[in-house]
C-alpha atoms as a PDB file:
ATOM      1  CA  UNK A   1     122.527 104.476 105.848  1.00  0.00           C
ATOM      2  CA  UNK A   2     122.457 107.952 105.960  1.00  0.00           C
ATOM      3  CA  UNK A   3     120.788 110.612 108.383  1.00  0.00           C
ATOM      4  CA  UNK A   4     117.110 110.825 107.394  1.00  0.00           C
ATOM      5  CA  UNK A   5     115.562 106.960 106.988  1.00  0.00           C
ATOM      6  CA  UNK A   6     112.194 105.786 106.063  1.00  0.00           C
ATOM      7  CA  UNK A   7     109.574 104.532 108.162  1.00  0.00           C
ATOM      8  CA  UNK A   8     107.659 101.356 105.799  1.00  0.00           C
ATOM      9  CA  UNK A   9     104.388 100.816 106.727  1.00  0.00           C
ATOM     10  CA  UNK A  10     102.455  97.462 105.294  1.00  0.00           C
ATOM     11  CA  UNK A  11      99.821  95.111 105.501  1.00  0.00           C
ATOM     12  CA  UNK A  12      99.418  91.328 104.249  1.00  0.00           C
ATOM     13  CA  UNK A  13      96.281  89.993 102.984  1.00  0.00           C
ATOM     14  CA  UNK A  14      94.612  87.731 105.217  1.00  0.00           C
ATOM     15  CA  UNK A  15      97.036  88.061 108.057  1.00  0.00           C
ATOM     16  CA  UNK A  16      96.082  90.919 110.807  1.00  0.00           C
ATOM     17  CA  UNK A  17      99.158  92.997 111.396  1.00  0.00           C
ATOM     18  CA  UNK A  18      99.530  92.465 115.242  1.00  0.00           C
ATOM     19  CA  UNK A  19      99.927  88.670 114.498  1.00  0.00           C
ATOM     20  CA  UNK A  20     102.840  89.594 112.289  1.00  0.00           C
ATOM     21  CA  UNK A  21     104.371  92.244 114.817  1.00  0.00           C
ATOM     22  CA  UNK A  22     103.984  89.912 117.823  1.00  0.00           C
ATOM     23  CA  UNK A  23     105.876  86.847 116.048  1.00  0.00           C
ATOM     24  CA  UNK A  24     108.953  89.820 115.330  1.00  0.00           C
ATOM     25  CA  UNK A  25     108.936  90.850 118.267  1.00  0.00           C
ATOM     26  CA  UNK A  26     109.600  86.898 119.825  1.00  0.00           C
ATOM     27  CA  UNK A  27     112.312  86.664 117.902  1.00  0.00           C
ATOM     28  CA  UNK A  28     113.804  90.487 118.862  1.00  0.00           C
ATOM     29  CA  UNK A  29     112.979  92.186 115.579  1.00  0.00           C
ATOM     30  CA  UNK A  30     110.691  94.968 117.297  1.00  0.00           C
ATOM     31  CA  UNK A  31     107.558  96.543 115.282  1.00  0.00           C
ATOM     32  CA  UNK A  32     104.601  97.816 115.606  1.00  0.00           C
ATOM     33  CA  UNK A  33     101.013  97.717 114.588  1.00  0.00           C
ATOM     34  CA  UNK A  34      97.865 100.597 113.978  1.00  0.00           C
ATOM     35  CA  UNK A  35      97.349 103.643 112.337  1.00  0.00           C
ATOM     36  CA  UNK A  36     100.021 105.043 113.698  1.00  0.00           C
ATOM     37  CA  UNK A  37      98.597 108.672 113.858  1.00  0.00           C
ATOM     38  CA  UNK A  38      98.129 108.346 110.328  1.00  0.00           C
ATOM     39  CA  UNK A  39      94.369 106.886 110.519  1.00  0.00           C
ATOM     40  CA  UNK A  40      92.493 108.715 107.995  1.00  0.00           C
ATOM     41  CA  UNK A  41      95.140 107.357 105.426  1.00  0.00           C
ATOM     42  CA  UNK A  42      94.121 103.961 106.634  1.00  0.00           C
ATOM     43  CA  UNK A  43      91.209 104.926 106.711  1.00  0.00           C
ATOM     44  CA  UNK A  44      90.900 106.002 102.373  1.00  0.00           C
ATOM     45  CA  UNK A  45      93.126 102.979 101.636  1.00  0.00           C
ATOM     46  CA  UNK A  46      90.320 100.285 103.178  1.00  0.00           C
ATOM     47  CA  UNK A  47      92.102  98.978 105.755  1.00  0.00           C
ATOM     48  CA  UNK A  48      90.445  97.806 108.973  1.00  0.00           C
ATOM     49  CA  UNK A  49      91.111 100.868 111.632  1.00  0.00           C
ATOM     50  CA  UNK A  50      90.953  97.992 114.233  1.00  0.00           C
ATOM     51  CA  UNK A  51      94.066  96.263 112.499  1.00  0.00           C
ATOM     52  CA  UNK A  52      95.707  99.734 110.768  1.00  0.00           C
ATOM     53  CA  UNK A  53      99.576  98.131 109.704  1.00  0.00           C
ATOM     54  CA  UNK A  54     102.455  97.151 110.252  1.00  0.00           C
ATOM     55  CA  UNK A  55     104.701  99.403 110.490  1.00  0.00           C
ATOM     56  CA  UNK A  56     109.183  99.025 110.592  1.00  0.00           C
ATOM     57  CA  UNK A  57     110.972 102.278 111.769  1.00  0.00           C
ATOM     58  CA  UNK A  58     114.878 102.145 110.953  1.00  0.00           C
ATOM     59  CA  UNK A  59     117.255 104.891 112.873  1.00  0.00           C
ATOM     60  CA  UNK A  60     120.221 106.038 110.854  1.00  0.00           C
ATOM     61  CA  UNK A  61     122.308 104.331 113.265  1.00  0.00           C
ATOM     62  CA  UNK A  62     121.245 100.503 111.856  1.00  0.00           C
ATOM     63  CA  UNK A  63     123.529  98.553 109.277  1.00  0.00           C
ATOM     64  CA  UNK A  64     122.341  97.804 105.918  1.00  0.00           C
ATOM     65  CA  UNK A  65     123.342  94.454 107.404  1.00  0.00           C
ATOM     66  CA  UNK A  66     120.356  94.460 110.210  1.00  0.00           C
ATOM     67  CA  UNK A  67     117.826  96.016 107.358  1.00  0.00           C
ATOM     68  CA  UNK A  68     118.459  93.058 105.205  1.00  0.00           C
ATOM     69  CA  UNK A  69     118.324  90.784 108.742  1.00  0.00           C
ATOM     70  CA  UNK A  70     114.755  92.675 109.196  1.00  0.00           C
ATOM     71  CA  UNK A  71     113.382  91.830 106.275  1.00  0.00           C
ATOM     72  CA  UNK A  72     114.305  88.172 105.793  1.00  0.00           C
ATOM     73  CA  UNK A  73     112.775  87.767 108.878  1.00  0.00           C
ATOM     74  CA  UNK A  74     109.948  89.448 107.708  1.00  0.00           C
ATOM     75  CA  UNK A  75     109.638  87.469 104.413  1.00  0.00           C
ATOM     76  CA  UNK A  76     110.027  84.079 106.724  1.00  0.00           C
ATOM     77  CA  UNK A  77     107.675  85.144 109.516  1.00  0.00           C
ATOM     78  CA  UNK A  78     104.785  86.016 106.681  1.00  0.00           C
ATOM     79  CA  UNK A  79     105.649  82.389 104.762  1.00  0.00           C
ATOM     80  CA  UNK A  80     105.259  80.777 108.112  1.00  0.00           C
ATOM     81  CA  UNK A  81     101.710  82.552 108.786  1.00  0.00           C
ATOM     82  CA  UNK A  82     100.110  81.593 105.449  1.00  0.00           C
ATOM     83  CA  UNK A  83     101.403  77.829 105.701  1.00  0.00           C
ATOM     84  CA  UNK A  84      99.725  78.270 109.189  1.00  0.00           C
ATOM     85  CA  UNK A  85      96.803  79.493 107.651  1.00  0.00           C
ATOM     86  CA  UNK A  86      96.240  76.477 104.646  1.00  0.00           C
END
């Protein structure tokens, strides 16, 4: 992937980030949630400081392979929150 990666931070309507970080992490996909030092951006964008994102830090030493792993999971854990949610 390279030597210098991105960090993605996001939030979901309707769904508070933690809930989203603590289903990854059961399954061994590890995240995190806040403002990650970066509060007054949070902050001007509207989210809740209480909730702040979610936030996916990749090292250059991952596999295109476990990125695209990451974020299937990601797309299936959010699915499985808003059928939750209806």
């Amino acid at each position: 992937v390279g030597e210098r990666v991105p960090t993605v931070s996001f939030t979901v309507d309707g769904i508070v980030p933690e809930t989203i970080v603590r289903q990854m992490n059961g399954e061994n996909i590890f995240l995190w949630s806040g403002h990650n030092y970066a509060w007054e951006i949070v902050h001007q964008l509207g989210i809740p400081a209480e909730h702040g994102v979610v936030r996916i830090g990749i090292a250059h030493y991952n596999t295109a392979a476990e990125i695209d792993e990451t974020l299937e999971s990601v797309h299936r854990v959010i699915a499985m929150l808003r059928q939750e949610r209806s």
